[in-house]
Protein backbone atom coordinates (compact mmCIF):
# COMPACT_ATOMS: atom_id res chain seq x y z
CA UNK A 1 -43.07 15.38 33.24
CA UNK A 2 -44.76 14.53 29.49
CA UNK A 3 -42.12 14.82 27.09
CA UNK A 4 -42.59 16.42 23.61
CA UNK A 5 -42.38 14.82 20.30
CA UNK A 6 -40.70 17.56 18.07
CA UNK A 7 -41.87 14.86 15.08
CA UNK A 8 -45.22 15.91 15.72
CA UNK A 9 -45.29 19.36 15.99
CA UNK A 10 -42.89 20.49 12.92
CA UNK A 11 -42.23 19.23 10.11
CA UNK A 12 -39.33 17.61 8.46
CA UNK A 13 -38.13 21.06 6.65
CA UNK A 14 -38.20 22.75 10.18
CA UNK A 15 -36.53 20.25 11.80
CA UNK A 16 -33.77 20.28 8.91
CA UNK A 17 -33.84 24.23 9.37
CA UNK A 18 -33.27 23.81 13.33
CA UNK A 19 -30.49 21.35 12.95
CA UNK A 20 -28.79 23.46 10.39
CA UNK A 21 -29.19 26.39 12.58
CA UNK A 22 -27.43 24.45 15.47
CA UNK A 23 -24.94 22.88 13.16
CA UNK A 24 -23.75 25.88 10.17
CA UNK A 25 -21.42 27.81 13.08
CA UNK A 26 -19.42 24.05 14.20
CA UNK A 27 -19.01 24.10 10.37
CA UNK A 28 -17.72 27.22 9.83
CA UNK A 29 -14.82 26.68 12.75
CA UNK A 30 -14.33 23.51 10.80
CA UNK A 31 -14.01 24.72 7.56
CA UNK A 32 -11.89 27.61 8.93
CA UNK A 33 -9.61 25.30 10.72
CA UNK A 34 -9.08 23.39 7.41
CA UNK A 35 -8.63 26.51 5.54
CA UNK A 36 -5.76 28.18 7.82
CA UNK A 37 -4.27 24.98 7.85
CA UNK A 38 -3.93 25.08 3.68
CA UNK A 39 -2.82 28.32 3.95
CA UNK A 40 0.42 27.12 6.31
CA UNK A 41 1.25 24.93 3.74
CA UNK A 42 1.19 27.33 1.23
CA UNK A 43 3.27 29.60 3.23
CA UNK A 44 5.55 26.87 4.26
CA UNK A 45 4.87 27.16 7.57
CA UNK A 46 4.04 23.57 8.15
CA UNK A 47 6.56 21.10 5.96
CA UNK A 48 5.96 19.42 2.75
CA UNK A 49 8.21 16.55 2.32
CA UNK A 50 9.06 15.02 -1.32
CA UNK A 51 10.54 12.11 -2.28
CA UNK A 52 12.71 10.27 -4.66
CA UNK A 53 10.77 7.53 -4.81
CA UNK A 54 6.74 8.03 -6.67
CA UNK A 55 4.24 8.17 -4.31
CA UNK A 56 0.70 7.53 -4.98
CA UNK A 57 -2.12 9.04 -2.38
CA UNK A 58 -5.50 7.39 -2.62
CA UNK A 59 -8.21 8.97 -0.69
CA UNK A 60 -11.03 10.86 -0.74
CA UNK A 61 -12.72 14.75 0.29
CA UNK A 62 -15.87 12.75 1.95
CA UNK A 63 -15.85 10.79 5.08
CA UNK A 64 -15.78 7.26 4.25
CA UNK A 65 -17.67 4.77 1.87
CA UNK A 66 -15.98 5.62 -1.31
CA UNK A 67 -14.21 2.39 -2.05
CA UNK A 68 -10.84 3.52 -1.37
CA UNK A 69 -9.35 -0.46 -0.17
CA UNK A 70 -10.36 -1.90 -3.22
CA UNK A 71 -8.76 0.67 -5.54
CA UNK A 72 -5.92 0.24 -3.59
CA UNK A 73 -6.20 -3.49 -4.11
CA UNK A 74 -6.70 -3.03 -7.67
CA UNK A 75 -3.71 -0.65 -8.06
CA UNK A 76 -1.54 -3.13 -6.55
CA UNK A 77 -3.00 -6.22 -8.28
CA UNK A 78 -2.06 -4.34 -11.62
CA UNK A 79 1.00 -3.24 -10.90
CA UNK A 80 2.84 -5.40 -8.27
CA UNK A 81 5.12 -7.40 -11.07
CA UNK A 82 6.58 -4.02 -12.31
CA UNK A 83 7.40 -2.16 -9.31
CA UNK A 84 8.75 -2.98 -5.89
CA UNK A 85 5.68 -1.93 -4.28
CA UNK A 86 5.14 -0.54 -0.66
CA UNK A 87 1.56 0.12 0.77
CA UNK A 88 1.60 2.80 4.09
CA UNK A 89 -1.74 3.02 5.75
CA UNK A 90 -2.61 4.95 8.99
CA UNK A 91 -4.50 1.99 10.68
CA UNK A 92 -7.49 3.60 11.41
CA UNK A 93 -8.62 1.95 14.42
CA UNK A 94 -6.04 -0.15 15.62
CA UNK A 95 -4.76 -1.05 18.90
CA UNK A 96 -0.82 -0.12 18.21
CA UNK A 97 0.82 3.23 17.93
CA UNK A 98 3.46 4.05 15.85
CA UNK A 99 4.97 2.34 12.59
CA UNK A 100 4.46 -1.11 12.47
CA UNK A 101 5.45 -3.30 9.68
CA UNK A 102 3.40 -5.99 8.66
CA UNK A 103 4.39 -9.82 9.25
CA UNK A 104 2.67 -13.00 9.46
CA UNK A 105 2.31 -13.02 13.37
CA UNK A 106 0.06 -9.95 13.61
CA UNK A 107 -3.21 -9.26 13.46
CA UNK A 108 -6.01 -7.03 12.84
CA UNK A 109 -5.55 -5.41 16.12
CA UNK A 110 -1.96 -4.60 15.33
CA UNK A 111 -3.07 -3.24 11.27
CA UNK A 112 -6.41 -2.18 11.14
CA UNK A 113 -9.03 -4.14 9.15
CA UNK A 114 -8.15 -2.58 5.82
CA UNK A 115 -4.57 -2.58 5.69
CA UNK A 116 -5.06 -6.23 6.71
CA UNK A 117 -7.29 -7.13 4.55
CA UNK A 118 -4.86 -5.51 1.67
CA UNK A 119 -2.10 -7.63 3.42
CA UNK A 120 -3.28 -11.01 3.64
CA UNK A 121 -4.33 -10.91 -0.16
CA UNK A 122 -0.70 -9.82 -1.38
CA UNK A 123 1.80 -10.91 1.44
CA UNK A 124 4.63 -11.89 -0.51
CA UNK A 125 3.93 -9.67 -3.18
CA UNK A 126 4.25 -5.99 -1.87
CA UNK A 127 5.47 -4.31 1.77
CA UNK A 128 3.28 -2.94 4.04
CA UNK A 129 3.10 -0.75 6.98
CA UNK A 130 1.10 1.33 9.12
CA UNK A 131 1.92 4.68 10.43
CA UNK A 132 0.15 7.62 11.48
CA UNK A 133 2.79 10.08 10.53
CA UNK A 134 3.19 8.94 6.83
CA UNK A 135 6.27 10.83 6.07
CA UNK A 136 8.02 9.03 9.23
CA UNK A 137 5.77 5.97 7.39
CA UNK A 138 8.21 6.47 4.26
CA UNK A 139 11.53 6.86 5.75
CA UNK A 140 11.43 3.56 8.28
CA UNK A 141 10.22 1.56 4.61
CA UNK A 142 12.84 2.80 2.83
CA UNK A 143 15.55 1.89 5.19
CA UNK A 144 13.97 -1.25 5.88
CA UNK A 145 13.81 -2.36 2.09
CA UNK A 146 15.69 0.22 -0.20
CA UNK A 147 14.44 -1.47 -3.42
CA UNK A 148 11.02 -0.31 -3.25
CA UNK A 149 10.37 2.06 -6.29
CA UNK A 150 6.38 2.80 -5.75
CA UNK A 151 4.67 3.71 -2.51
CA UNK A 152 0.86 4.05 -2.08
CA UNK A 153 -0.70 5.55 0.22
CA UNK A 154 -4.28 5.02 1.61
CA UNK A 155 -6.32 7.70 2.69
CA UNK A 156 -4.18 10.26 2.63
CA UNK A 157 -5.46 13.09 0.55
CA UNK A 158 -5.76 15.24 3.81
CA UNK A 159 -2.55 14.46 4.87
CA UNK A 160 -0.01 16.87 3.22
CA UNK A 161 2.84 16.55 5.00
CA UNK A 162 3.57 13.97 2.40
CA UNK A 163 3.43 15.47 -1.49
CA UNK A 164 2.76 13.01 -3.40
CA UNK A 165 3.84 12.36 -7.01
CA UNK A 166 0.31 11.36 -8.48
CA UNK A 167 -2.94 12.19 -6.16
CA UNK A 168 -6.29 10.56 -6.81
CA UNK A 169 -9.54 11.25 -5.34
CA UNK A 170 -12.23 8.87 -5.23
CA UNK A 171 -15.93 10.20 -5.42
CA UNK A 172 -19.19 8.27 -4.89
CA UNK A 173 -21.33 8.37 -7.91
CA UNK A 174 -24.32 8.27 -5.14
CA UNK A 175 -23.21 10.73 -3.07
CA UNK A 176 -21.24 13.39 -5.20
CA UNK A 177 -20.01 16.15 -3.27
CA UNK A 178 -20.57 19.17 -5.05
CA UNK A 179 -24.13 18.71 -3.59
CA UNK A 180 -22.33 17.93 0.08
CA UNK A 181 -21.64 20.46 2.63
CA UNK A 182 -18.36 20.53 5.15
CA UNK A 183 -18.50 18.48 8.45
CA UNK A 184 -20.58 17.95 10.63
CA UNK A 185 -23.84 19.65 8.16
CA UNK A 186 -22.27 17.41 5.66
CA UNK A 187 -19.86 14.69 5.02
CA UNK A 188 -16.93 16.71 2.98
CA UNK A 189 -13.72 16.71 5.09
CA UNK A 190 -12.45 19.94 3.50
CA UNK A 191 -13.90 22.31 1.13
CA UNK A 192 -15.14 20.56 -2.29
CA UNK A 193 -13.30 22.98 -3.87
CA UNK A 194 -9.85 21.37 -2.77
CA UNK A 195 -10.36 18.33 -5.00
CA UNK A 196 -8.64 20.62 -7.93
CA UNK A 197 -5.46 19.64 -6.04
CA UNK A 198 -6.39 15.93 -7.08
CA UNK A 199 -4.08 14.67 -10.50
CA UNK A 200 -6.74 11.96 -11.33
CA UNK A 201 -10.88 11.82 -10.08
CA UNK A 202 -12.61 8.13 -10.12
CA UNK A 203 -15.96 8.08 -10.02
CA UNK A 204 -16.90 4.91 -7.71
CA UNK A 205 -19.69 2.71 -7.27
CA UNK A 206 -21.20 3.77 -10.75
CA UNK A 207 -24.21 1.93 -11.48
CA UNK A 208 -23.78 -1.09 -14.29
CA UNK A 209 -26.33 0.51 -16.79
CA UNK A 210 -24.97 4.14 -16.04
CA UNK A 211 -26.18 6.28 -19.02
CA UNK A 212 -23.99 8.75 -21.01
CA UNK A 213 -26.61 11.45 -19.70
CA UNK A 214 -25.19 10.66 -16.47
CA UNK A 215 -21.56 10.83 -17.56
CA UNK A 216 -22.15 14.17 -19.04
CA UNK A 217 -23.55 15.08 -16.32
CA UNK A 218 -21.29 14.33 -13.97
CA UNK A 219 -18.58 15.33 -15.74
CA UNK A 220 -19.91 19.03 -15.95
CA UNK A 221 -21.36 19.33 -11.90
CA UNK A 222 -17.43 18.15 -11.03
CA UNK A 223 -16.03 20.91 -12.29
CA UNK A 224 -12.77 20.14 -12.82
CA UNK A 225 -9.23 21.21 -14.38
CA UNK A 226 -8.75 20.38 -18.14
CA UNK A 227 -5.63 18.57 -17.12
CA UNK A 228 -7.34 16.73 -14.31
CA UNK A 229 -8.01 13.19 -15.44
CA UNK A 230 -11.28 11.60 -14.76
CA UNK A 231 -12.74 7.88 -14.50
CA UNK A 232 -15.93 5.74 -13.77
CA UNK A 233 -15.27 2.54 -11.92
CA UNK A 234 -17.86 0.18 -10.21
CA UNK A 235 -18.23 -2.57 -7.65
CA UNK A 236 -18.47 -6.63 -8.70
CA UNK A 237 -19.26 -9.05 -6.41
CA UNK A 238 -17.44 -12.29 -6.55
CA UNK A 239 -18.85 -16.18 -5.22
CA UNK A 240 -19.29 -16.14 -1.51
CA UNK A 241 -16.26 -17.45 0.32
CA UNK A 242 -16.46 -19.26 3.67
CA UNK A 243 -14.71 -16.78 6.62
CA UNK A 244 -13.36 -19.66 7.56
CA UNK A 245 -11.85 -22.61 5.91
CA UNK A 246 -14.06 -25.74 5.49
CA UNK A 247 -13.40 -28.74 3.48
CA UNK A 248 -17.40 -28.96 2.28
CA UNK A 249 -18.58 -25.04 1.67
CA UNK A 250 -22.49 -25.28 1.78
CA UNK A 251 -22.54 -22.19 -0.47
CA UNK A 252 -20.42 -21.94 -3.20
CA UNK A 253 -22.78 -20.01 -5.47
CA UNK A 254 -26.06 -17.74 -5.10
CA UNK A 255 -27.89 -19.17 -7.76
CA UNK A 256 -28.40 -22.70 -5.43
CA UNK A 257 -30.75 -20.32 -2.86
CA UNK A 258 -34.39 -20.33 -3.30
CA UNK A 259 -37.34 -18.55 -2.03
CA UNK A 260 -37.34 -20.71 1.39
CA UNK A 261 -33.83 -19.97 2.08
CA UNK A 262 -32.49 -16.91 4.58
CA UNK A 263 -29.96 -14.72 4.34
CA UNK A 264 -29.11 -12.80 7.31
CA UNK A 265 -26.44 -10.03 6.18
CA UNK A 266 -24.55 -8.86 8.79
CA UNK A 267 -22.29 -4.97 8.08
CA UNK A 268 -19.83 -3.10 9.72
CA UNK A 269 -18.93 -0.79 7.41
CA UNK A 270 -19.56 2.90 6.23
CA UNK A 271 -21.57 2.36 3.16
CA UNK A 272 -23.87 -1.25 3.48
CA UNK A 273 -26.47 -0.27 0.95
CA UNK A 274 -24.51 -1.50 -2.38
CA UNK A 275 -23.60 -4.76 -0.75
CA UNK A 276 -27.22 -5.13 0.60
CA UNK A 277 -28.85 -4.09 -2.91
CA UNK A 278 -26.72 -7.19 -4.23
CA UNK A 279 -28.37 -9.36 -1.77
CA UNK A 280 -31.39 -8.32 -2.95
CA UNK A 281 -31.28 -9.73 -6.44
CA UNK A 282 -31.19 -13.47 -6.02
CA UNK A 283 -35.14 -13.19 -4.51
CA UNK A 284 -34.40 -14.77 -1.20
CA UNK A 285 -35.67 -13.92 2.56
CA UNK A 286 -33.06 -11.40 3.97
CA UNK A 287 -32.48 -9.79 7.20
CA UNK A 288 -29.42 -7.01 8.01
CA UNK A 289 -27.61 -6.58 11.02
CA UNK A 290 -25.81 -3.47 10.85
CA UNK A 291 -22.38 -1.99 12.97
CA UNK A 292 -20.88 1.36 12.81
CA UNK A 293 -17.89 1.49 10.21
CA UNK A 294 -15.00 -0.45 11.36
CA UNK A 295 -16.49 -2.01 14.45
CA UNK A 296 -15.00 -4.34 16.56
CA UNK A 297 -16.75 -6.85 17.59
CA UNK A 298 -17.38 -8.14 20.87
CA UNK A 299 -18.77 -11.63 23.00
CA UNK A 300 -22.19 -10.12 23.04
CA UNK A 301 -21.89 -8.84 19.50
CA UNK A 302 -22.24 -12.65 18.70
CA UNK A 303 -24.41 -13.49 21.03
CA UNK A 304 -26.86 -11.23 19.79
CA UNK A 305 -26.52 -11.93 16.22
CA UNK A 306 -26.72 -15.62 16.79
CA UNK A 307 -29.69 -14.83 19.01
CA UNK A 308 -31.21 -13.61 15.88
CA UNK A 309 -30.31 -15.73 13.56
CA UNK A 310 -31.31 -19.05 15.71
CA UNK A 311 -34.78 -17.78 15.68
CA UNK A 312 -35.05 -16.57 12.08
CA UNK A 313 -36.59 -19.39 10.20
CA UNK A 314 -35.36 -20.87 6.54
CA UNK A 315 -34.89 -24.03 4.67
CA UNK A 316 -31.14 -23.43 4.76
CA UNK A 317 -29.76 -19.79 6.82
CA UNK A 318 -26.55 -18.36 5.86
CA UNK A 319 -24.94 -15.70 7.66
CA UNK A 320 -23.45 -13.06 4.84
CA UNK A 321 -20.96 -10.43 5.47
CA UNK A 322 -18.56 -8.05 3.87
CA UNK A 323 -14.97 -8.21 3.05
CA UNK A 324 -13.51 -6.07 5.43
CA UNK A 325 -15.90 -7.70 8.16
CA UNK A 326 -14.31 -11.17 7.60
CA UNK A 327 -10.81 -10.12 8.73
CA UNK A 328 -12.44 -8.40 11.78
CA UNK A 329 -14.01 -11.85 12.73
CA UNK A 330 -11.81 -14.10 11.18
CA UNK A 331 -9.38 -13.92 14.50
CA UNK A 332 -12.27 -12.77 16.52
CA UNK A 333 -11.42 -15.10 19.99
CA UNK A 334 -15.41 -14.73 20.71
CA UNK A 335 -16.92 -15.90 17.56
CA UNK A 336 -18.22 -19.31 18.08
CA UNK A 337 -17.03 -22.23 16.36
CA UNK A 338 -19.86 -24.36 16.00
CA UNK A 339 -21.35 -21.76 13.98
CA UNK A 340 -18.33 -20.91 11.73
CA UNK A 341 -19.42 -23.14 8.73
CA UNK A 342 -22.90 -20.78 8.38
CA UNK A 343 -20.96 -17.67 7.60
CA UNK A 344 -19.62 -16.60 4.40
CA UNK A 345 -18.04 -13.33 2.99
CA UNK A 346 -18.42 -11.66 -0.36
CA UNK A 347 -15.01 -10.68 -2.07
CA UNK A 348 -15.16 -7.45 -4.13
CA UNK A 349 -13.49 -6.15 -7.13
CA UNK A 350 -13.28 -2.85 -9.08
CA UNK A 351 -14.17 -2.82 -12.56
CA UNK A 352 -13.62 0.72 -15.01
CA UNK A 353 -15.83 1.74 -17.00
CA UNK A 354 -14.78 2.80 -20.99
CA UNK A 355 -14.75 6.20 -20.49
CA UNK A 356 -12.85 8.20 -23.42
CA UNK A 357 -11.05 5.03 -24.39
CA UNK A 358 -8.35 5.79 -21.72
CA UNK A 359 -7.53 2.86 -19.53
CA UNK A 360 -7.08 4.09 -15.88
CA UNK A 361 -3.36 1.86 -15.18
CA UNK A 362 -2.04 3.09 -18.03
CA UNK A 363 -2.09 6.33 -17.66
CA UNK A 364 -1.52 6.02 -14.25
CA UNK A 365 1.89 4.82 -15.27
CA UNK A 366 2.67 7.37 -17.33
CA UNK A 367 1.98 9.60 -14.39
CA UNK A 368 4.30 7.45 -12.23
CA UNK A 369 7.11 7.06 -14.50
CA UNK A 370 7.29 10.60 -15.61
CA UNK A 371 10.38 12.50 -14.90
CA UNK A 372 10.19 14.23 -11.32
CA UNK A 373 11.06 17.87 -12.81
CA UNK A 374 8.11 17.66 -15.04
């Protein structure tokens, strides 16, 4: 039987118009769903639980890509000397069930890449666990270490069993959502209307040359309370680090690759574009691989992407990848080890823009160490 190709007989604002047809009722179950939900907390019907101890909630109203591990990481970075700090994750895609605290002999499997990640930079430093029922999350951390005084959690703007002291909401300059429509039309995980409940609004991935225009702009399309605080924050990319430790790194900078060189960038993550963009700059040959978000990856994973990169050609071929991809391969049993000097990772940091001359960790402070009956 000849098939048809819908491409060529309508166009792409008929095909949008059919998919929205098929899609708009899924979306309003969804967005009634969310909305009876709210309205059981409001009535009280489903639990709120408050604590003694501040909590922090870091998350976001769109599904993934916002940036939400490294504001985490810079939240802790800032304020780990100050406060006895405890980081509670739900471990979004990990083997394990249940709350697991975080120690030396597990691994990704047992965390989740991004908890992980957020562990093996501060171990020492802060406690962390992984729970999918944060408010159980809280109570096993607290008995376990009764000193900590701040506890952040990540991703957890949806989940409001927990009330949280301070809330922040991360946005993506690129994709706001005010111009985003509920799951599955769009990517907003509950009415864009529900980010008044957020105490502070960051503004991620802002481009470095970001006009005021833009700012203003912003700024008026979010639409939010007076009280509501909001920030700008970008992305910097530090020197490529080896996934795995080598006495002799063959790339310690970008500026040493030329013209001749490759770089084959390899993603498994929600949002690749920025870090692909940044790859871009230095004028080399580049090729992308690209996984779902959070992928694990498997024998033939690697055996395609070496595939690949065997028969790319360059004077010198380095295999690039992401932050949170590193601690998915870094254990990886099935990654080979002859090629584990050709693969690097690129470290991230958030930088804050000087928006209203308010500095975001300050007054996030003041938010933390206010009194709890204000």
């Amino acid at each position: 039987m000849k098939k048809f190709d819908f491409n060529k007989i309508l166009n792409r604002s008929q095909r949008e118009a059919i998919v929205n047809g098929i899609l708009t009722p899924f979306a309003w179950a969804y967005g009634a769903a969310v909305g009876l939900r709210d309205l059981c907390f409001k009535l009280k019907i489903l639990p709120q639980e408050e604590f003694d101890v501040p909590v922090v909630s870091v998350g976001n109203i769109t599904v993934g890509g916002t940036g939400k591990t490294p504001h985490v990481e810079y939240i802790v970075e800032a304020l780990c000397r100050d406060y006895n700090i405890a980081v509670l994750s739900r471990g979004y895609k990990r083997a394990t069930k249940g709350f697991i605290l975080a120690s030396g002999n597990l691994s990704v499997s047992d965390l989740g890449d991004e908890p992980y990640q957020i562990y093996r930079k501060f171990n020492g430093m802060i406690t962390l666990a992984v729970c999918e029922k944060r408010s159980k999350g809280i109570h096993e951390l607290l008995r376990i270490n009764p000193d900590i005084n701040l506890i952040i959690l990540d991703d957890a703007f949806q989940h409001r069993y927990v009330k949280p002291k301070v809330n922040i909401v991360l946005v993506d300059f690129n994709r706001p959502p005010f111009d985003d429509k509920l799951l599955p039309l769009g990517s907003l995980r509950e009415p864009y209307h529900h980010i008044l409940k957020a105490d502070m609004v960051v503004v991620t991935k802002c481009p470095s040359d970001i006009k005021p225009v833009d700012i203003r702009m912003m700024k008026e399309n979010l639409e939010l309370f007076p009280a509501t605080q909001l920030f700008f924050s970008n992305i910097k990319y530090a020197r490529p680090m080896p996934v795995f430790p080598i006495n002799n790194p063959q790339l310690t900078s970008f500026n040493w690759v030329d013209k001749d060189d490759l770089l084959l960038g390899l993603t498994g993550i929600a949002n690749h574009r920025p870090f692909l963009l940044y790859l871009k700059q230095f004028g080399t040959r580049m090729k992308v691989i690209h996984y779902d978000d959070h992928h694990n990856y498997t024998r033939d994973d690697f055996k395609d992407i070496f595939r690949i990169f065997n028969a790319l050609e360059g004077k010198k071929k380095y295999l690039i990848t992401t932050e949170k991809d590193a601690v998915r391969i870094l254990n990886n049993p099935y990654f080979p080890p002859t090629m584990r000097e050709h693969i690097y990772y690129i470290p991230i940091r958030v930088g804050f823009l000087n928006y209203e001359d308010r500095d975001f960790i300050t007054e996030l402070r003041h938010k933390i160490d206010q009194p709890f009956n204000q």
